[in-house]
Every structure is written in structure tokens, then in C-alpha cells.
N, C-alpha and C. Protein backbone atom coordinates (compact mmCIF):
# COMPACT_ATOMS: atom_id res chain seq x y z
N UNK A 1 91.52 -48.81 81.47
CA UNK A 1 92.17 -49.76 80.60
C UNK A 1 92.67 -49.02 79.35
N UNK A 2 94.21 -49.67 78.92
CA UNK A 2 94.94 -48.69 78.17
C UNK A 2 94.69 -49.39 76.66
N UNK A 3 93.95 -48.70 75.72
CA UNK A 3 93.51 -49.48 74.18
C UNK A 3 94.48 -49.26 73.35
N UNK A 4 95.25 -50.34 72.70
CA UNK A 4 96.01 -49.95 71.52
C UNK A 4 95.83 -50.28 70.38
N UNK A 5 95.75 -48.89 69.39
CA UNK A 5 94.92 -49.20 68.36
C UNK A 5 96.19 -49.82 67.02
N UNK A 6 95.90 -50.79 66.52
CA UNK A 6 96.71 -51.28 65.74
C UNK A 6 96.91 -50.52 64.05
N UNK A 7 95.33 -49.71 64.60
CA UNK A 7 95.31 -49.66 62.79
C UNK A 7 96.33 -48.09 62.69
N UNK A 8 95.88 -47.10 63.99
CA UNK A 8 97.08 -46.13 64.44
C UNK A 8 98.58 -47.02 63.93
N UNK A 9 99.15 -48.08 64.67
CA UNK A 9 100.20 -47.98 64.93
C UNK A 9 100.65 -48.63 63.04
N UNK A 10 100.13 -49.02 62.41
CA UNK A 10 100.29 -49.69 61.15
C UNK A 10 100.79 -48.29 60.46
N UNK A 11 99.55 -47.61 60.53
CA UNK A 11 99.35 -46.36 59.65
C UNK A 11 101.03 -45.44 60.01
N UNK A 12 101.30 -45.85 61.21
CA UNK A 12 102.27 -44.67 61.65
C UNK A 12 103.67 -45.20 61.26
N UNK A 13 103.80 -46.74 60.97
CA UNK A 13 104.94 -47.49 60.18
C UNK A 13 105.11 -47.35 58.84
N UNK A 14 103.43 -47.11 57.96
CA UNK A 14 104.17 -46.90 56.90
C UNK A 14 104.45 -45.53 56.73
N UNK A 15 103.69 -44.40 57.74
CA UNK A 15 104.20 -43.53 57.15
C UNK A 15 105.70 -42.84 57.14
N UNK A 16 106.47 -43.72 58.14
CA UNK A 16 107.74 -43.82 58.41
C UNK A 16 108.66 -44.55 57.34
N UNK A 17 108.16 -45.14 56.80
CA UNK A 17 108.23 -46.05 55.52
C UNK A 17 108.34 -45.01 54.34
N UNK A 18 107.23 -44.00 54.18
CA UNK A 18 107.11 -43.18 53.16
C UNK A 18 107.83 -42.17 53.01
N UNK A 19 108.02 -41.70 54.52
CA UNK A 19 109.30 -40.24 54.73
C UNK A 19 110.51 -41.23 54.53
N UNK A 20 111.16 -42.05 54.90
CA UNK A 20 112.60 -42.83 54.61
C UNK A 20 112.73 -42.90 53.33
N UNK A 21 111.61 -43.05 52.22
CA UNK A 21 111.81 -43.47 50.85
C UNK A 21 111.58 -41.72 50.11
N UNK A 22 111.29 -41.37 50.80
CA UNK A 22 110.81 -39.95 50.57
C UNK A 22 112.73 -39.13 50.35
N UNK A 23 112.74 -39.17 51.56
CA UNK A 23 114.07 -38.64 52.20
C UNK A 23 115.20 -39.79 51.21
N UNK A 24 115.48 -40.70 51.17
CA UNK A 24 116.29 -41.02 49.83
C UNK A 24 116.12 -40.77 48.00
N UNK A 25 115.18 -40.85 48.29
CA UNK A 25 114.97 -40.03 46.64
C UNK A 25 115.47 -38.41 46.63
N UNK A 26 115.37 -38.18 47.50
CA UNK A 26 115.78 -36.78 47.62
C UNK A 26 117.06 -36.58 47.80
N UNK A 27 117.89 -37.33 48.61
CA UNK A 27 119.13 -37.48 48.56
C UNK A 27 119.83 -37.80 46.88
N UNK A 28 118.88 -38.98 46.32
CA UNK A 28 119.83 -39.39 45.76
C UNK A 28 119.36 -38.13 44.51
N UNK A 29 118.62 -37.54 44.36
CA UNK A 29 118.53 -36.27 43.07
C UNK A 29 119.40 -35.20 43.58
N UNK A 30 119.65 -34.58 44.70
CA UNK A 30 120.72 -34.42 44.92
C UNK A 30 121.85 -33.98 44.37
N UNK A 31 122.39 -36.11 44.76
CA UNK A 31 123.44 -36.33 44.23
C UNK A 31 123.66 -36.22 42.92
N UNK A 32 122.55 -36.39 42.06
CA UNK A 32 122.71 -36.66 40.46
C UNK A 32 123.02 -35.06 39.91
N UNK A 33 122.10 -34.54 40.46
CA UNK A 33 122.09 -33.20 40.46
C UNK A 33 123.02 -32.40 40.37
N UNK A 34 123.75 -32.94 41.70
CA UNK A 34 125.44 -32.09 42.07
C UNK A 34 126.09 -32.69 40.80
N UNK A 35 126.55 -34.00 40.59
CA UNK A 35 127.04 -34.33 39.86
C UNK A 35 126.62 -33.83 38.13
N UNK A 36 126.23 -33.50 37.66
CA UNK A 36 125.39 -33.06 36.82
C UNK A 36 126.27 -31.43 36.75
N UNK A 37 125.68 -31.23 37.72
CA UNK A 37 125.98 -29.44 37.75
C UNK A 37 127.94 -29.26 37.97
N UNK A 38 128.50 -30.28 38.92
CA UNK A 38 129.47 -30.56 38.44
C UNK A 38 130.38 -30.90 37.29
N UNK A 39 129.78 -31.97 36.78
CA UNK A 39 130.44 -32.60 34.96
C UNK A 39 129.80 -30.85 33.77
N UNK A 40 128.75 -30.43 34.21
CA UNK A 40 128.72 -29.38 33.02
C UNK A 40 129.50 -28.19 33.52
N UNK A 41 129.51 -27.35 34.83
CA UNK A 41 130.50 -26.37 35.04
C UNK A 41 131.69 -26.26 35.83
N UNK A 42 132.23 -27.37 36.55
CA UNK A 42 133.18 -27.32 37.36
C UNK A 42 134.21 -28.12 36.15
N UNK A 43 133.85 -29.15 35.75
CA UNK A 43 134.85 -29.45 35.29
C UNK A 43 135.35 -29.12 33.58
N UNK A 44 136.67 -29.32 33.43
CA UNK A 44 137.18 -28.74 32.33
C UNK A 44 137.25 -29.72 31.46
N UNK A 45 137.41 -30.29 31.56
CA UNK A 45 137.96 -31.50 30.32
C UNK A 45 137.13 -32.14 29.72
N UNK A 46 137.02 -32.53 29.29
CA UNK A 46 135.84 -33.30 28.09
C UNK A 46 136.02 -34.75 28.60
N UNK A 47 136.91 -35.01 28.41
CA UNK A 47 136.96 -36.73 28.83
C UNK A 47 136.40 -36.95 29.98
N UNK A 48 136.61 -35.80 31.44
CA UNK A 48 136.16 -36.11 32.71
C UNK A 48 134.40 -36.10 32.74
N UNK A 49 134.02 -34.94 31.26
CA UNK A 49 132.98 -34.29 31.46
C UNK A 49 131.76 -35.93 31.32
N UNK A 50 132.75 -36.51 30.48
CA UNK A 50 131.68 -37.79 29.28
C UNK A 50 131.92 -38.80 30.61
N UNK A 51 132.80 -38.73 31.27
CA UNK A 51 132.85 -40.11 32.71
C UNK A 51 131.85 -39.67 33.67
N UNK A 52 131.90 -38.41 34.00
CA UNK A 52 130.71 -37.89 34.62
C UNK A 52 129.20 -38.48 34.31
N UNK A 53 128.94 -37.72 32.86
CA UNK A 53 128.20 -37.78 32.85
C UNK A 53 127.37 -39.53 32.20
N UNK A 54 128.08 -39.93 32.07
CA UNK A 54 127.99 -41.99 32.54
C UNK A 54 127.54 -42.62 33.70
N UNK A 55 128.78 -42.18 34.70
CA UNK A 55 127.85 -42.15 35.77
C UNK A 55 126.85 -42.14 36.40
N UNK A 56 126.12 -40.33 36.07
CA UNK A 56 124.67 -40.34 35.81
C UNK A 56 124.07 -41.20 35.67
N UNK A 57 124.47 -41.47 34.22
CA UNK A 57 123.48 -42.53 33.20
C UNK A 57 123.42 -43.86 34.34
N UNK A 58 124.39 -44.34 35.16
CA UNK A 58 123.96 -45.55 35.57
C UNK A 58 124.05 -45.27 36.90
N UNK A 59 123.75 -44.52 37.42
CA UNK A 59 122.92 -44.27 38.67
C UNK A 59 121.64 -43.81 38.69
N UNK A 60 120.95 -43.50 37.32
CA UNK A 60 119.93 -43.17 36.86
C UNK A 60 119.04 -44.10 36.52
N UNK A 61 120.02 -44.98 36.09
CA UNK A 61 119.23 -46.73 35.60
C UNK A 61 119.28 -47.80 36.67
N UNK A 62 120.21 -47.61 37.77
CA UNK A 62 120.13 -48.75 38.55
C UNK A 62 118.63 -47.99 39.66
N UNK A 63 118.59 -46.76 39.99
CA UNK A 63 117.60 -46.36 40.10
C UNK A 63 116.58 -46.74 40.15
N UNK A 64 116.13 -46.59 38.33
CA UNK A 64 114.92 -47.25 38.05
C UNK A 64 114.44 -48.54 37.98
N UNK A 65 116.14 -49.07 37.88
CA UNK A 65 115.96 -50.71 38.38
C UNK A 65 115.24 -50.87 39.62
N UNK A 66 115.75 -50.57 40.24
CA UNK A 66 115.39 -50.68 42.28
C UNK A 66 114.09 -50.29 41.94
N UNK A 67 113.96 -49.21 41.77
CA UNK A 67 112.34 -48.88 41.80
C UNK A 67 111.29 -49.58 41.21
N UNK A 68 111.61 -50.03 40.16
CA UNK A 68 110.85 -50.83 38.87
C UNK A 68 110.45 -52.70 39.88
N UNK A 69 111.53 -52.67 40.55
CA UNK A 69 111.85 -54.20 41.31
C UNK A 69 111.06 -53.66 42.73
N UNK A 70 110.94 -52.73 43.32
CA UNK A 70 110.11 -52.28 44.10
C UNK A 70 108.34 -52.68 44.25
N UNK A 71 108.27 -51.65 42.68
CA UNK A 71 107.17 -51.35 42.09
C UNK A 71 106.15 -52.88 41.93
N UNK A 72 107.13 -54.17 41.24
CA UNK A 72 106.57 -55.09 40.97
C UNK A 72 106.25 -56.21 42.21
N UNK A 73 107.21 -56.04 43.36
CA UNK A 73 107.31 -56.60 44.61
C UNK A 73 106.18 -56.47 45.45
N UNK A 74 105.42 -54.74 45.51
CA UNK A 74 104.67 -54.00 46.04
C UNK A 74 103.23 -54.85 45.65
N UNK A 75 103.45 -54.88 44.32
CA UNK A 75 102.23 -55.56 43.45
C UNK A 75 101.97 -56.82 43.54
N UNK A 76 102.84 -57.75 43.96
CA UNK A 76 102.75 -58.95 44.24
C UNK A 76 101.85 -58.76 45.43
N UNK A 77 103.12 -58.61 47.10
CA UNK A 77 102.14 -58.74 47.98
C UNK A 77 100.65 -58.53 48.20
N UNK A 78 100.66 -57.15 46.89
CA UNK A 78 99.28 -56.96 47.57
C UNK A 78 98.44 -57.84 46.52
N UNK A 79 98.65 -58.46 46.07
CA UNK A 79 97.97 -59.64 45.07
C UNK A 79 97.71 -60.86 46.12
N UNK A 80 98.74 -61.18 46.68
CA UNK A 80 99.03 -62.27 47.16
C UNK A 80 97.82 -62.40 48.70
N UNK A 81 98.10 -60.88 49.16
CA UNK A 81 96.55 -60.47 50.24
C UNK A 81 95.13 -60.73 49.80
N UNK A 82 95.13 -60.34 48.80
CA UNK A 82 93.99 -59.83 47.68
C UNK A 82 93.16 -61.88 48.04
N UNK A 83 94.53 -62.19 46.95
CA UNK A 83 93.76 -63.94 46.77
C UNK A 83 94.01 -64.47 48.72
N UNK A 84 94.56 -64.31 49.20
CA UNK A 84 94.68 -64.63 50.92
C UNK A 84 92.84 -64.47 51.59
N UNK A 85 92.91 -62.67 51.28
CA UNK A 85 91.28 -62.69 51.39
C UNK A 85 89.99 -63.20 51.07
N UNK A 86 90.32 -62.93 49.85
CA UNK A 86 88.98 -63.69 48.49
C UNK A 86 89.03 -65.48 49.40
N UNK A 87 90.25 -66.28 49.34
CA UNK A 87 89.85 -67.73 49.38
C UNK A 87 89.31 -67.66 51.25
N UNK A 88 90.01 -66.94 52.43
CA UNK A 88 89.02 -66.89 53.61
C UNK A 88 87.93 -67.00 53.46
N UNK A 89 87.23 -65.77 53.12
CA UNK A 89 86.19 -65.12 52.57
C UNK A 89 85.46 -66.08 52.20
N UNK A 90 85.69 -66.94 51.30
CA UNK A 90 84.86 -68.00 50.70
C UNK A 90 84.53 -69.14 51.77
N UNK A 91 85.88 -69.45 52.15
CA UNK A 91 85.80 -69.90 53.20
C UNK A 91 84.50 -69.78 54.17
N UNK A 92 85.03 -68.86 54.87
CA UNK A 92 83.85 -68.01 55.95
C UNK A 92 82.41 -68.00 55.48
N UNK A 93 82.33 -67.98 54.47
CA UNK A 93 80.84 -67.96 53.59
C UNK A 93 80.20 -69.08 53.12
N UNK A 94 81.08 -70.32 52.63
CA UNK A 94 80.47 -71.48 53.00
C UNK A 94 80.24 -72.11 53.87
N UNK A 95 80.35 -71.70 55.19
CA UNK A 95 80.04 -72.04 56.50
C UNK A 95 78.74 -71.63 56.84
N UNK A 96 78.19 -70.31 56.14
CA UNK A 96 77.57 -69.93 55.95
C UNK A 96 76.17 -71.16 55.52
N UNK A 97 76.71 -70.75 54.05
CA UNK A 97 76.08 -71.84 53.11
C UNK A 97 75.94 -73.17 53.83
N UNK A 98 76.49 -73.62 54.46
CA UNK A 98 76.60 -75.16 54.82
C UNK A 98 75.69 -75.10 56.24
N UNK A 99 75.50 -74.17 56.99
CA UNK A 99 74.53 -73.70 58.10
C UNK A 99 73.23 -73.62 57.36
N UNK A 100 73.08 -73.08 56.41
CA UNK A 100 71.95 -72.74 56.39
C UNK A 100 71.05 -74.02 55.17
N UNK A 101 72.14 -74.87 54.38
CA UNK A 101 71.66 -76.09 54.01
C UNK A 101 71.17 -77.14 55.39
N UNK A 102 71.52 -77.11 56.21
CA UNK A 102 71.93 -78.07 57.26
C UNK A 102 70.30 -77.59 57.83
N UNK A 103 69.98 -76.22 58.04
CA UNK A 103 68.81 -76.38 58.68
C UNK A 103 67.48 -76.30 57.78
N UNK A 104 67.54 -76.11 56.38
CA UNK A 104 66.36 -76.39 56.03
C UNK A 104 66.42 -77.97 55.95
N UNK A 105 67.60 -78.84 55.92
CA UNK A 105 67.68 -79.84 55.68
C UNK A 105 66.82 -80.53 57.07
N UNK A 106 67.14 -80.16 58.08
CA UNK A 106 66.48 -80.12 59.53
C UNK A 106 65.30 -79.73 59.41
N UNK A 107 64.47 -78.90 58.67
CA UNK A 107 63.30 -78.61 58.95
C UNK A 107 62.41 -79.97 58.13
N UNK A 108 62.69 -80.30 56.75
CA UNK A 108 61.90 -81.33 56.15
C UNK A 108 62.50 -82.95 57.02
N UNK A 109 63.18 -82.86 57.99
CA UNK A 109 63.40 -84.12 58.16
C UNK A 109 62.37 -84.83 59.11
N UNK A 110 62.17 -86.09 58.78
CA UNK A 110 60.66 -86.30 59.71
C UNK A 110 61.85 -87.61 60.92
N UNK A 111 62.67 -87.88 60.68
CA UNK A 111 63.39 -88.77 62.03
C UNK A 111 63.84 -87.80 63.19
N UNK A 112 63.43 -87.79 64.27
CA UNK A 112 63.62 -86.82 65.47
C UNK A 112 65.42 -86.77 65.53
N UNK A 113 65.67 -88.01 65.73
CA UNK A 113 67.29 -88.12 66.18
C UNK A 113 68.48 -86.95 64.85
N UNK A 114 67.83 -87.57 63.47
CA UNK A 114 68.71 -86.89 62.40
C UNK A 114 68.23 -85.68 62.17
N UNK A 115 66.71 -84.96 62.73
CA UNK A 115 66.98 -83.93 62.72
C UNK A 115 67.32 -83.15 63.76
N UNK A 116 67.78 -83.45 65.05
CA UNK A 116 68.00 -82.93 66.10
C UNK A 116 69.65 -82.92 65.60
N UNK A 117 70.45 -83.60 64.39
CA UNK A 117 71.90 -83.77 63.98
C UNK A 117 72.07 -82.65 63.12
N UNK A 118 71.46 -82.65 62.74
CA UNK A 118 71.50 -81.77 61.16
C UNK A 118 71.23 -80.24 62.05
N UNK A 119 70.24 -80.02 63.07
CA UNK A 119 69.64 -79.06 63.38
C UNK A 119 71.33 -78.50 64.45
N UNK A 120 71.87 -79.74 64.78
CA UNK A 120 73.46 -79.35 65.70
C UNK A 120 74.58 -78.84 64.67
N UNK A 121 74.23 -79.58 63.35
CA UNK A 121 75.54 -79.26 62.49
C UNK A 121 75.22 -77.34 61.75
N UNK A 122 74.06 -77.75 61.90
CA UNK A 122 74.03 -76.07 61.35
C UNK A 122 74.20 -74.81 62.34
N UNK A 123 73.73 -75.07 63.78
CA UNK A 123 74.91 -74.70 64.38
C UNK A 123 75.86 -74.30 64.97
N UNK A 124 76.64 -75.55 64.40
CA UNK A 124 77.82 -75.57 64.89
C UNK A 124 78.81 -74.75 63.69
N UNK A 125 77.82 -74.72 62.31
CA UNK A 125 78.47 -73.90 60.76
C UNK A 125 78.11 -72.54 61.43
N UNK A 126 76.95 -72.37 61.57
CA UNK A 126 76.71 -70.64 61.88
C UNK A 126 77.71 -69.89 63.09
N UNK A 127 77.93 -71.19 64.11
CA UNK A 127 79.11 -70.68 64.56
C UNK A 127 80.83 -70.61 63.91
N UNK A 128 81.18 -71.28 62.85
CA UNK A 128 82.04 -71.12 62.42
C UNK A 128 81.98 -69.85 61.45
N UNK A 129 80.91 -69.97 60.92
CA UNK A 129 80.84 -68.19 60.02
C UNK A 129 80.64 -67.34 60.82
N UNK A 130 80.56 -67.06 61.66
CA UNK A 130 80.42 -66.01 63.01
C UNK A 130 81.89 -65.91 63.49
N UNK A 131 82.86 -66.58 63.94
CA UNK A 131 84.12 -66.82 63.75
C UNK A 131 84.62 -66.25 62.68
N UNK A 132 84.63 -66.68 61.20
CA UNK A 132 85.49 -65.88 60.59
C UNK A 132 84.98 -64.74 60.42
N UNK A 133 83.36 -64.42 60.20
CA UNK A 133 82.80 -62.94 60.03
C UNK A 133 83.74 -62.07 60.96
N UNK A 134 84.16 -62.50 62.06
CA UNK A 134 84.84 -61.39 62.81
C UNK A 134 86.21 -60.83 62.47
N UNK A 135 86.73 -62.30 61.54
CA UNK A 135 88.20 -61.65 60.71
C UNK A 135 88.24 -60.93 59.81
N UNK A 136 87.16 -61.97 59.18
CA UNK A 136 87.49 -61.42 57.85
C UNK A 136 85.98 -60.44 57.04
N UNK A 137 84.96 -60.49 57.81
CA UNK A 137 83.88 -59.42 57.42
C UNK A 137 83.86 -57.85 57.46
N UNK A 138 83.58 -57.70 56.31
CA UNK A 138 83.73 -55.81 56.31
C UNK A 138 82.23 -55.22 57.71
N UNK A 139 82.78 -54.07 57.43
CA UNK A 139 82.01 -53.61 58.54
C UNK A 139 80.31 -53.36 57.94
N UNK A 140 79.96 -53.79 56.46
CA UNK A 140 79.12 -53.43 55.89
C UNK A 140 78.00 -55.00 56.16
N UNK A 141 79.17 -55.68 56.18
CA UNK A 141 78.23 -57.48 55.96
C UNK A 141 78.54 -57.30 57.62
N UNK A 142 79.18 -56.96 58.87
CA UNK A 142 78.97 -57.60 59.65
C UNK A 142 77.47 -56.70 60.09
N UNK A 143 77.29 -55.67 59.52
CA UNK A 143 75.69 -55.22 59.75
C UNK A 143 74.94 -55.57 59.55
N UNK A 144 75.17 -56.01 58.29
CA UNK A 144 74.37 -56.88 57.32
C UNK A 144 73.18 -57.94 58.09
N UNK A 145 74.79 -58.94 58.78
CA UNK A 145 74.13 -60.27 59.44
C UNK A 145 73.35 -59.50 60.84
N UNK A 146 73.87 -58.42 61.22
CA UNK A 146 72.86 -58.01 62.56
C UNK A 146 71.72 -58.22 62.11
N UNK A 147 71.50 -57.44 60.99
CA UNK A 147 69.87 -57.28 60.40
C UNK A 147 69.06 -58.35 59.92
N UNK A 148 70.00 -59.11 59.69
CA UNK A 148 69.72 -60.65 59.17
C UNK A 148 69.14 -61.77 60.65
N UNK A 149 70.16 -61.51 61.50
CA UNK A 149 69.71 -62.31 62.40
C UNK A 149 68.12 -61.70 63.37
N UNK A 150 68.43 -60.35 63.70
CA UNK A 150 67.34 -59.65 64.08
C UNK A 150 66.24 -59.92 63.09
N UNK A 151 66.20 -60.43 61.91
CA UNK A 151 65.22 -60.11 61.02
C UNK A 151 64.67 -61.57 61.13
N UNK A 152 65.65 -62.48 61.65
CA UNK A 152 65.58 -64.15 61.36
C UNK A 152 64.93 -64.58 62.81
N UNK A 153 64.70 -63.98 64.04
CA UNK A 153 63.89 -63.88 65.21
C UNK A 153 62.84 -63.98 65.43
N UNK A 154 62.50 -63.00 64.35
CA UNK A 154 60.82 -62.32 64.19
C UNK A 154 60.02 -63.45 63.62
N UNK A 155 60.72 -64.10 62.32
CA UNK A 155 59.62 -65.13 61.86
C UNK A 155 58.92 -64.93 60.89
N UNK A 156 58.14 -65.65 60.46
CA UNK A 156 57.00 -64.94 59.76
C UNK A 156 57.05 -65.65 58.30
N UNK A 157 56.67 -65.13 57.56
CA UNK A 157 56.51 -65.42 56.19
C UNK A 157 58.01 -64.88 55.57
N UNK A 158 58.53 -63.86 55.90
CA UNK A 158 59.65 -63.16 55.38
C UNK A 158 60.85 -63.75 54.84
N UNK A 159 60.63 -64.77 56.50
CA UNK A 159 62.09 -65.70 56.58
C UNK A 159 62.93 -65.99 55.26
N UNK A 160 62.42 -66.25 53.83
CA UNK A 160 62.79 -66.73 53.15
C UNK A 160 63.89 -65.09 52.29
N UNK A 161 63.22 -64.04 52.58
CA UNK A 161 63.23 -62.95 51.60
C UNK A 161 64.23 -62.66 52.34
N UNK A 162 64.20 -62.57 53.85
CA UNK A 162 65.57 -62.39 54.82
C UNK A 162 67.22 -62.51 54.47
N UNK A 163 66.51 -64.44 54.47
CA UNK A 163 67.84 -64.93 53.59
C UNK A 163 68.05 -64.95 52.45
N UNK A 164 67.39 -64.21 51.58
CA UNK A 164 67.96 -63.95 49.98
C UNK A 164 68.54 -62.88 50.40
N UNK A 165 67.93 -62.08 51.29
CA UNK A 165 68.91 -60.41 51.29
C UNK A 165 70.12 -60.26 51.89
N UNK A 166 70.51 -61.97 52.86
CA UNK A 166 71.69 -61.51 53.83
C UNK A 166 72.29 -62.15 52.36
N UNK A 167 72.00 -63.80 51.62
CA UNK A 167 72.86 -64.00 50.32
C UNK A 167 72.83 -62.99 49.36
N UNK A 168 72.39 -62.24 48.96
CA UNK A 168 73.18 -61.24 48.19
C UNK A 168 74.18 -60.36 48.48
N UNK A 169 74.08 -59.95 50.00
CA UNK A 169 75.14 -59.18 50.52
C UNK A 169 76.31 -59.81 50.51
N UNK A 170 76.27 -61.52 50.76
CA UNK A 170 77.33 -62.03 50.92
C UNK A 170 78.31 -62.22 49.34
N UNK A 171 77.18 -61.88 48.20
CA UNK A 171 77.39 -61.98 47.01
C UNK A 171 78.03 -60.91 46.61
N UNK A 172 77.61 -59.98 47.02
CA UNK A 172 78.22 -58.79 47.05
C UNK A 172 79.48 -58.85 47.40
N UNK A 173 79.82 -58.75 48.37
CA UNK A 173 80.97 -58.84 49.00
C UNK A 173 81.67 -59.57 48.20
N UNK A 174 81.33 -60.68 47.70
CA UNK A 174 82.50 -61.24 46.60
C UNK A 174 82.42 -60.79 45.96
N UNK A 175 82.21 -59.69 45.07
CA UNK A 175 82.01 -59.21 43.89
C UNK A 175 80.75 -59.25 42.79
N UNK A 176 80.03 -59.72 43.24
CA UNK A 176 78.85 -60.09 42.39
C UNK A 176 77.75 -58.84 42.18
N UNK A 177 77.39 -58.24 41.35
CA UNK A 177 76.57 -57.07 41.12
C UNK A 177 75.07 -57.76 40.89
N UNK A 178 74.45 -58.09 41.50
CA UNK A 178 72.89 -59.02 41.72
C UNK A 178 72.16 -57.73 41.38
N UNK A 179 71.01 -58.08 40.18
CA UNK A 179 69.62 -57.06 40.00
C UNK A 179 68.71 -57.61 41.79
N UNK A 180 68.26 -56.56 41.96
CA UNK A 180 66.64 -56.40 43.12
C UNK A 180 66.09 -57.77 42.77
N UNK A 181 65.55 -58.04 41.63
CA UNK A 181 64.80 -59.17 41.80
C UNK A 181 65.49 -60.92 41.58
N UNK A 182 66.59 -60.81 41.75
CA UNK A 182 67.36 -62.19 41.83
C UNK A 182 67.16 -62.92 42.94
N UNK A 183 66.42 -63.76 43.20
CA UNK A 183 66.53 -64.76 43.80
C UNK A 183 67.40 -65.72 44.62
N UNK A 184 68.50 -65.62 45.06
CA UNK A 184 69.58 -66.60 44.92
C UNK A 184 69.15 -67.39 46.17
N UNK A 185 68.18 -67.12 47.07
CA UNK A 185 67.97 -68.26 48.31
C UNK A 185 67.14 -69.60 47.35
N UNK A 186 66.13 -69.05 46.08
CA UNK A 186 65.52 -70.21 45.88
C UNK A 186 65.97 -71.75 44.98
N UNK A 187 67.09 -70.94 45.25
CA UNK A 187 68.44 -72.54 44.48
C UNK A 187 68.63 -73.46 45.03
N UNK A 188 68.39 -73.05 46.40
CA UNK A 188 68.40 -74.00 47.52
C UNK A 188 66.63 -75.00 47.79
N UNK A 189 65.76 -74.09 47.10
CA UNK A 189 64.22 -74.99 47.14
C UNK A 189 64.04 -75.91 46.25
N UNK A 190 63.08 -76.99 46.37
CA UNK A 190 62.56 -77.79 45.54
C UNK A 190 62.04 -77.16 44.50
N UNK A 191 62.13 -77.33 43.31
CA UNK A 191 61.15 -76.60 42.11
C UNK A 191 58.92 -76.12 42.63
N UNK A 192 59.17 -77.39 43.39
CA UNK A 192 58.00 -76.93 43.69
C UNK A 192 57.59 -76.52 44.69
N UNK A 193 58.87 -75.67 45.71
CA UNK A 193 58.28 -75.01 46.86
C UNK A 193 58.61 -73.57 45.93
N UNK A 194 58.93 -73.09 44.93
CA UNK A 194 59.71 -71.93 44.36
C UNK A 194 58.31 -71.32 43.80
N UNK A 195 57.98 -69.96 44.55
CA UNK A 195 57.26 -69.29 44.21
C UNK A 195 57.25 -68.72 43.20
């Protein structure tokens, strides 16, 4: 079976992208160049010399126009990715969040039927964050949750310390710089299950 790697074929567009823009800048210095070396020694006249060298001047500025309009275009899209990611991301992570409310909510429930509901809706969330984890998770959090789920198997007393460590990673990942001893699973406890 024949694999085609996308991130190859991306990489190999822009760098086709980079020699084309490469290869016109070079052209066009060049041209400025010739012209340049033209208006100061080929030509004689003063009047031709000052039209010449005008020219320059505004092939020099529409230039930096293009480029400048480039420059800010470049900056958009990748802004526009940037917030595209971040709101997924959140996305994908309150599915998260909403799985894992859903089953402690399931564990204190004493009606069989609503917690056998609550125990389906969470999930049916852990499968939706499993879904986007595959779009949109770095390769660091989708380890993360291996270790998380492998760690969430075993049982034990831990369970709780588990899921503070997969929520910080996920905190992480948004940007959040969490000290070792932050807590963030026990936001979700009663004051008086909070050790």
C-alpha cells in the first residue's frame, strides 16, 4: 500500500512558493540595478538621468508596497489559523470537561435509570473528545490521554490525581503555565470531599 504523506507534499508547495518569490526578487534587483547602472553611466543627459532615476524611486516603492501588503496578508491568515485552532481546541476540550462532569455526576447518583443516562452521556462526550483529539491534539496531549486512560484502568485511590494531571496538560496546551501543586480537578468536588 502506497502512503502519501501530506505534510511532504505541503512542505514541497511552499517551498516552490519560496524559490518563485525568491527568483522574482532577484529579477526584479536586477532590473533596478541595470537601470541604476544605466541612468548613472550609459546615459548622458541629465534630464534622462533624473527620469531614470524616478523610476527607480517608484519601482522601489510599489515594491515595498506589494511586499508590505504581502507581509500583513501573511499575518492575518496565520492569525486567523491561530484563533481557528485555539476556539476547536476548546471545543474538543470541553467535551472533555462535559465527559468527565457527566460521570462523577453518574457516580453520586442514587436513581439506576439517570445514572445509567448520565453514565451514556459521558460517553458519548469522551467519544466526541477522542474525535477531535485526533484533529486537533498535539502529539504531546495525544500521549498525554494514553497515560491518562492507561492510568484511569488501574483504579485505585489515584484516580483523582490522574485526572488533575491529564487537566493540566489540557491546560497547558491552552496556554496556561500551572505550579506542581495546583489542583484544578478539585473545582469540580464538593468543598467537603476536597482534601
Amino acid at each position: 500500500m502506497v502512503r502519501y504523506d501530506f505534510n511532504l507534499a505541503i512542505r514541497g508547495e511552499r517551498m516552490k512558493h519560496k524559490i518563485l518569490i525568491l527568483l522574482s526578487v532577484v529579477i526584479l534587483l536586477i532590473l533596478i540595478f541595470g537601470l541604476a547602472y544605466w541612468a548613472l553611466y550609459v546615459v548622458t543627459e541629465t534630464e534622462h538621468k533624473i527620469s531614470i532615476t524616478g523610476i527607480i524611486a517608484v519601482i522601489i516603492t510599489a515594491i515595498i508596497s506589494v511586499a508590505n501588503v504581502a507581509i500583513v496578508n501573511a499575518n492575518a491568515k496565520k492569525q486567523e489559523f491561530d484563533l481557528l485552532y485555539k476556539k476547536e481546541t476548546q471545543n474538543t476540550f470541553e467535551h472533555f470537561h462535559n465527559a468527565l462532569v457527566s460521570a462523577l455526576q453518574s457516580a453520586k447518583e442514587k436513581n439506576k435509570n439517570s445514572q445509567k443516562e448520565k453514565q451514556s452521556n459521558a460517553e458519548a462526550e469522551m467519544f466526541k473528545f477522542k474525535k477531535g483529539l485526533m484533529s486537533w491534539g498535539s502529539k504531546d496531549l495525544i500521549q498525554s490521554f494514553y497515560t491518562y486512560e492507561s492510568d484511569l484502568k488501574k483504579g485505585g485511590p489515584k484516580i483523582l490525581e490522574v485526572a488533575n494531571t491529564f487537566l493540566k496538560v489540557l491546560r497547558k496546551e491552552m496556554g496556561f503555565n500551572d505550579p506542581d501543586d495546583l489542583d484544578v480537578f478539585s473545582i469540580l468536588l464538593v468543598p467537603e470531599d476536597r482534601v
